[in-house]
Structure formats: structure tokens, C-alpha cells
C-alpha atoms as a PDB file:
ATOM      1  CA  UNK A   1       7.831   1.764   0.551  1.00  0.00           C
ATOM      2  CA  UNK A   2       8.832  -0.387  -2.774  1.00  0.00           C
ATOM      3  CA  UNK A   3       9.336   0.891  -6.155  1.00  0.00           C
ATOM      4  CA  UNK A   4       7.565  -1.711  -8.201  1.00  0.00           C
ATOM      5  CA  UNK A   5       8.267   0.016 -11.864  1.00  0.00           C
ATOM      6  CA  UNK A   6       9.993   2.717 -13.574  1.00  0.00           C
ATOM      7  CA  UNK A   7      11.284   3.554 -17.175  1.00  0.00           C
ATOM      8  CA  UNK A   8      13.142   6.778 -18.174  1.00  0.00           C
ATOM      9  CA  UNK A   9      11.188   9.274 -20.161  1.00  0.00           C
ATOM     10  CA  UNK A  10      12.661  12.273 -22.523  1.00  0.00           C
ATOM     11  CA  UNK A  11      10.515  14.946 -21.864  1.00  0.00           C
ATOM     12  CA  UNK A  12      10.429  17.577 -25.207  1.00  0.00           C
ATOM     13  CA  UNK A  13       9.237  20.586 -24.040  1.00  0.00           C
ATOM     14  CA  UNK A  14       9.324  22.644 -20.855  1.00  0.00           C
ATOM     15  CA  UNK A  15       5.539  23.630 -21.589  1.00  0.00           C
ATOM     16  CA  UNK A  16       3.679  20.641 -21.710  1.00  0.00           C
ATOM     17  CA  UNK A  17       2.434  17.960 -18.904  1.00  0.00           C
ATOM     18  CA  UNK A  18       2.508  13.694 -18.840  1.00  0.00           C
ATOM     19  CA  UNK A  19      -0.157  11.903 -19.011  1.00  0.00           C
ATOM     20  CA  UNK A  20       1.091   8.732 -16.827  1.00  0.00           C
ATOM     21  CA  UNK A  21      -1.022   5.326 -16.882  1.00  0.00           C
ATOM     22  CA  UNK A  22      -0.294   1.851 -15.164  1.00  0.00           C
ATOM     23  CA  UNK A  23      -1.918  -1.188 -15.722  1.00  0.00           C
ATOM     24  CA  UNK A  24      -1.542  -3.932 -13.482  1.00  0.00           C
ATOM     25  CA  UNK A  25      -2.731  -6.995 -11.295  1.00  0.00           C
ATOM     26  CA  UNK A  26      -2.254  -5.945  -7.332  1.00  0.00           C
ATOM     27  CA  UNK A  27      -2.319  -8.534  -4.676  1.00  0.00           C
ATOM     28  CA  UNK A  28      -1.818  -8.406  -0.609  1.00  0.00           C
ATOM     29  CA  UNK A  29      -2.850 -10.519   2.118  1.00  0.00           C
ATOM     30  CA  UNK A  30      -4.357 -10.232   5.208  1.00  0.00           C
ATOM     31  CA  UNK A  31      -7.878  -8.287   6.709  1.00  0.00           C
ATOM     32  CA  UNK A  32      -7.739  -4.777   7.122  1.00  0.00           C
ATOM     33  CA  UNK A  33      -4.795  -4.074   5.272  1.00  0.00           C
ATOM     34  CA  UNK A  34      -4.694  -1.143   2.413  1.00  0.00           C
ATOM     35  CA  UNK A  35      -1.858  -1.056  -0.070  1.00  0.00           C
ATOM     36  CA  UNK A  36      -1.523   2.365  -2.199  1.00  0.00           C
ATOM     37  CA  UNK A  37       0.458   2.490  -5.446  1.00  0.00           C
ATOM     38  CA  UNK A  38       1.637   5.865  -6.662  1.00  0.00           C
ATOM     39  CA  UNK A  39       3.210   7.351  -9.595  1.00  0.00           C
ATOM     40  CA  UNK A  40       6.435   9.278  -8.555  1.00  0.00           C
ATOM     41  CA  UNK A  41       8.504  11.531 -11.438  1.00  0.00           C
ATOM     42  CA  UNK A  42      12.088  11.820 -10.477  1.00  0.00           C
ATOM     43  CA  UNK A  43      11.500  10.480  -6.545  1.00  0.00           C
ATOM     44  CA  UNK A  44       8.690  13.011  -6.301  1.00  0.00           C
ATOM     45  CA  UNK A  45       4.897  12.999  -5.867  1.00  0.00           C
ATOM     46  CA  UNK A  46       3.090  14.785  -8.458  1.00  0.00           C
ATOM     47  CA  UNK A  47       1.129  18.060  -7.639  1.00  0.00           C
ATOM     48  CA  UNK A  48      -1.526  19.700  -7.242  1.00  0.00           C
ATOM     49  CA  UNK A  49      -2.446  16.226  -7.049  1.00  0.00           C
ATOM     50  CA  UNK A  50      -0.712  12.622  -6.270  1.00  0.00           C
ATOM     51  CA  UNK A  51      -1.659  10.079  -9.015  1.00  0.00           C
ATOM     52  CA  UNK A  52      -2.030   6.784  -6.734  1.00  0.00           C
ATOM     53  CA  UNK A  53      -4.751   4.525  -6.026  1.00  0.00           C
ATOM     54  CA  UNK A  54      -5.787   1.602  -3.221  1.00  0.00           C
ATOM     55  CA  UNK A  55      -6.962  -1.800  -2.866  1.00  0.00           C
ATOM     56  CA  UNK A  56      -7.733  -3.208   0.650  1.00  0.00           C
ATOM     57  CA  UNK A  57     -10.133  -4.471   3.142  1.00  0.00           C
ATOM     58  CA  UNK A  58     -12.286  -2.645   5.284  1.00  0.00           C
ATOM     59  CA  UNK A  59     -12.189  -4.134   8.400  1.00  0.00           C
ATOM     60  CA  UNK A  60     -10.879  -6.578  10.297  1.00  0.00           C
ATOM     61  CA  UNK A  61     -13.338  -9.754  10.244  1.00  0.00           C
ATOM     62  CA  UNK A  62     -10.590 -12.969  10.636  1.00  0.00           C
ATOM     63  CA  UNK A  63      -7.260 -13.473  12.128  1.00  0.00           C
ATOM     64  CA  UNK A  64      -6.583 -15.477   9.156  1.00  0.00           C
ATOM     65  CA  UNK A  65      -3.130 -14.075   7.255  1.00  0.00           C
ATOM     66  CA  UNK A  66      -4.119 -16.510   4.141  1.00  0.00           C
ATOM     67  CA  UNK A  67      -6.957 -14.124   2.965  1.00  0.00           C
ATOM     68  CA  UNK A  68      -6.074 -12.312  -0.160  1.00  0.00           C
ATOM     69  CA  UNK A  69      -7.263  -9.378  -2.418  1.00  0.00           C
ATOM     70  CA  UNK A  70      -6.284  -9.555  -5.781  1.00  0.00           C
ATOM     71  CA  UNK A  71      -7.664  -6.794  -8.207  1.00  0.00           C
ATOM     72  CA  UNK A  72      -6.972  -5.527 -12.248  1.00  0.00           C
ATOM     73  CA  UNK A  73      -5.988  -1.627 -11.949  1.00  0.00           C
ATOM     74  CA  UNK A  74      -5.180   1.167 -14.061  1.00  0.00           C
ATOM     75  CA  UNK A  75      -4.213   3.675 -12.465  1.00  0.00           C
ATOM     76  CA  UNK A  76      -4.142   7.017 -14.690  1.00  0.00           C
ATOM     77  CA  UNK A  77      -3.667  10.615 -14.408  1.00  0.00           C
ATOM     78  CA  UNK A  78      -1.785  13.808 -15.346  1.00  0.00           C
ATOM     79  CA  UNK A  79       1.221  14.981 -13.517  1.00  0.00           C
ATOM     80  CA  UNK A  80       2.010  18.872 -14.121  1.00  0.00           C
ATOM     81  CA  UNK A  81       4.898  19.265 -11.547  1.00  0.00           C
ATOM     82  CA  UNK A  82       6.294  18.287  -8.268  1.00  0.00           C
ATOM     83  CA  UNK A  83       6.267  19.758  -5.152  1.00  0.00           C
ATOM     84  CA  UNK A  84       9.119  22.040  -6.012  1.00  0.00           C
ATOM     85  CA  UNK A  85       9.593  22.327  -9.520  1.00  0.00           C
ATOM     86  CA  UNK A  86       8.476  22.056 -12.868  1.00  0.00           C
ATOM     87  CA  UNK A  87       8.980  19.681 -15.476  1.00  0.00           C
ATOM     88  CA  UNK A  88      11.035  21.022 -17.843  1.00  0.00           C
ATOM     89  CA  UNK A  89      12.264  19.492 -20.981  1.00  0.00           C
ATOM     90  CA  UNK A  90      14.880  16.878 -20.397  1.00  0.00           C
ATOM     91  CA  UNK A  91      15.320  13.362 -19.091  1.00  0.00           C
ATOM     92  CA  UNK A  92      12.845  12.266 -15.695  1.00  0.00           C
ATOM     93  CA  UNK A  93      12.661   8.865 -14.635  1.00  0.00           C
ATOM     94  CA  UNK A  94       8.962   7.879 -13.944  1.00  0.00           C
ATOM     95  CA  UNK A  95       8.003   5.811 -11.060  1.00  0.00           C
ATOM     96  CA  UNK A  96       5.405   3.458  -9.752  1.00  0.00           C
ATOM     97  CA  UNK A  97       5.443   2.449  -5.882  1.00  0.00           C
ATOM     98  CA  UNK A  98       3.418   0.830  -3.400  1.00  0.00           C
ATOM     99  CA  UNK A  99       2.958   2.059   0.305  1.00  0.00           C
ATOM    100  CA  UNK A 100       0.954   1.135   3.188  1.00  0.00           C
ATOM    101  CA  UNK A 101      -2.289   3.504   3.106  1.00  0.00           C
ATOM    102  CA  UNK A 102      -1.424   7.049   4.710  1.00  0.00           C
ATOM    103  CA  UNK A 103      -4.913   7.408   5.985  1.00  0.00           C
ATOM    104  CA  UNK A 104      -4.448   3.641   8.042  1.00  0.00           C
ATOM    105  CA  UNK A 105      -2.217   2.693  11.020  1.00  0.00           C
ATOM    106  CA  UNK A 106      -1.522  -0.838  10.091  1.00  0.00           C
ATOM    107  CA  UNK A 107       0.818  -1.540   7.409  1.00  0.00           C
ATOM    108  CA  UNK A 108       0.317  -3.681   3.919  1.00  0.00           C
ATOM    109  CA  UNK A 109       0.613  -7.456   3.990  1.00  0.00           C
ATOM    110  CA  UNK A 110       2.527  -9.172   1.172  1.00  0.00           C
ATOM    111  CA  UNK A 111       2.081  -6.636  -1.587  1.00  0.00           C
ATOM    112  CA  UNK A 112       2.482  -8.309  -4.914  1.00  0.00           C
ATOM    113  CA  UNK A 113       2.638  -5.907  -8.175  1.00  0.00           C
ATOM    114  CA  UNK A 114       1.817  -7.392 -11.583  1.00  0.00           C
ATOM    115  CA  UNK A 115       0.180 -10.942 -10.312  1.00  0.00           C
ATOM    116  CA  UNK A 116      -0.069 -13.332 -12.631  1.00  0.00           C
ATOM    117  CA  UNK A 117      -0.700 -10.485 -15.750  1.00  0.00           C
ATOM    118  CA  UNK A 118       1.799  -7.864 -17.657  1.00  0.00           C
ATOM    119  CA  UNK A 119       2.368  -4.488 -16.082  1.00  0.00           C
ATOM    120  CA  UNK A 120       2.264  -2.017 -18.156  1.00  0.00           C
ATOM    121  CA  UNK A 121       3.442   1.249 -18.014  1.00  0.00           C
ATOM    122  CA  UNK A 122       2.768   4.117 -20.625  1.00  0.00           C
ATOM    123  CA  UNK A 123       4.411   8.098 -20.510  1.00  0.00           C
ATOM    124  CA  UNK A 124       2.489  10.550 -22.907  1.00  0.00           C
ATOM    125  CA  UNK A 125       3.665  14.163 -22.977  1.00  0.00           C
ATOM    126  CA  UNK A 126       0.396  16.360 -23.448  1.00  0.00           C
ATOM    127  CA  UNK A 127       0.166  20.275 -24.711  1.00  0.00           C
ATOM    128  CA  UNK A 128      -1.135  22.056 -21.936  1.00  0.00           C
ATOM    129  CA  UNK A 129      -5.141  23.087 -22.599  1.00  0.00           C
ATOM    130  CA  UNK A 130      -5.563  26.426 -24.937  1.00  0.00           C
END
């Protein structure tokens, strides 16, 4: 598990949600390997809902380490709590990190974050829908 980004983020109100989007340039190597990268807000996965999303191979068709997968992302979404509380107004450090794929046994080969491009990172803070 790597934390690849973060910024800190002065949230106004205790009423409102973030809109969090990533833009980046992923890369890993190796076949059948999965990398997930996931927005975290103060070292916690957003709920109902994680924000994340995957790059990988689907099976494995060559032995050969030097293969590599190397994609433009955005990854975008709206966080409206943690697992255990709220996000009230105040200071919350936003974070983006890459894991091996829960939903595969093997683990991610060489992750690379922001590959030959910028990686952006943008907080919004949204009023909650009328």
C-alpha cells in the first residue's frame, strides 16, 4: 500500500460533500497483475462507496516481467463520509493510493503513478442535492 498524492483541504461547512478527481498516467509491469488507486480522506476510505479504480491484465499469458500497462486515468467521484464519521467543517487531508487489487491473490508489479504526464489532483466542496 503507497500513498502516491495528497494535499490538505479546508473543508467550509459541516453540510456539504467533496467532489474528489485525479488525473494521472498509471504504469505496472508484469501479466496478471491489477493495481487499484483509491482516494482516502484523512487515512479513510470513503462511504457508502470507495472512490478507486484499476488497471491490469487479465490473465497470465508470458512469464515475461518486462511487459507493461501504461494507461491515462481520471479517477472521479464524491466522498460523503467515512466509515465512522462525517465530514465536518475543518481541515482533512485528501489522499490518493495504490494497492494490489482486493478481488486478486497476486500482488502489483512496479506500480508507477504519474508516468511520464502531470498528476493532478482537484478537491471541490459540493452543497448536498435539494
Amino acid at each position: 500500500l503507497t500513498t502516491v498524492a495528497n494535499l490538505t483541504f479546508k473543508k467550509q461547512r459541516s453540510d456539504t460533500f467533496l467532489r474528489l478527481t485525479f488525473f494521472t498516467t498509471s504504469r505496472h509491469r508484469g501479466t496478471d497483475s491489477c493495481g487499484q488507486w483509491y482516494f482516502k480522506v484523512d487515512n479513510r476510505e470513503c462511504t457508502p462507496n470507495s472512490i478507486n479504480g484499476f488497471s491490469g491484465t487479465s490473465e497470465k499469458t508470458t512469464t515475461n516481467l518486462s511487459t507493461r500497462i501504461e494507461i491515462s486515468a481520471t479517477i472521479v467521484g464524491v466522498c460523503r463520509g467515512t466509515r465512522d464519521r462525517d465530514l465536518l467543517s475543518g481541515t482533512h487531508t485528501i489522499s490518493m493510493n495504490v494497492r494490489p487489487c482486493p478481488w486478486r491473490n497476486e500482488a502489483i508489479r512496479n506500480p508507477t503513478t504519474g508516468f511520464k504526464t502531470t498528476t493532478t489532483m482537484i478537491v471541490e466542496e459540493l452543497c448536498p442535492p435539494q
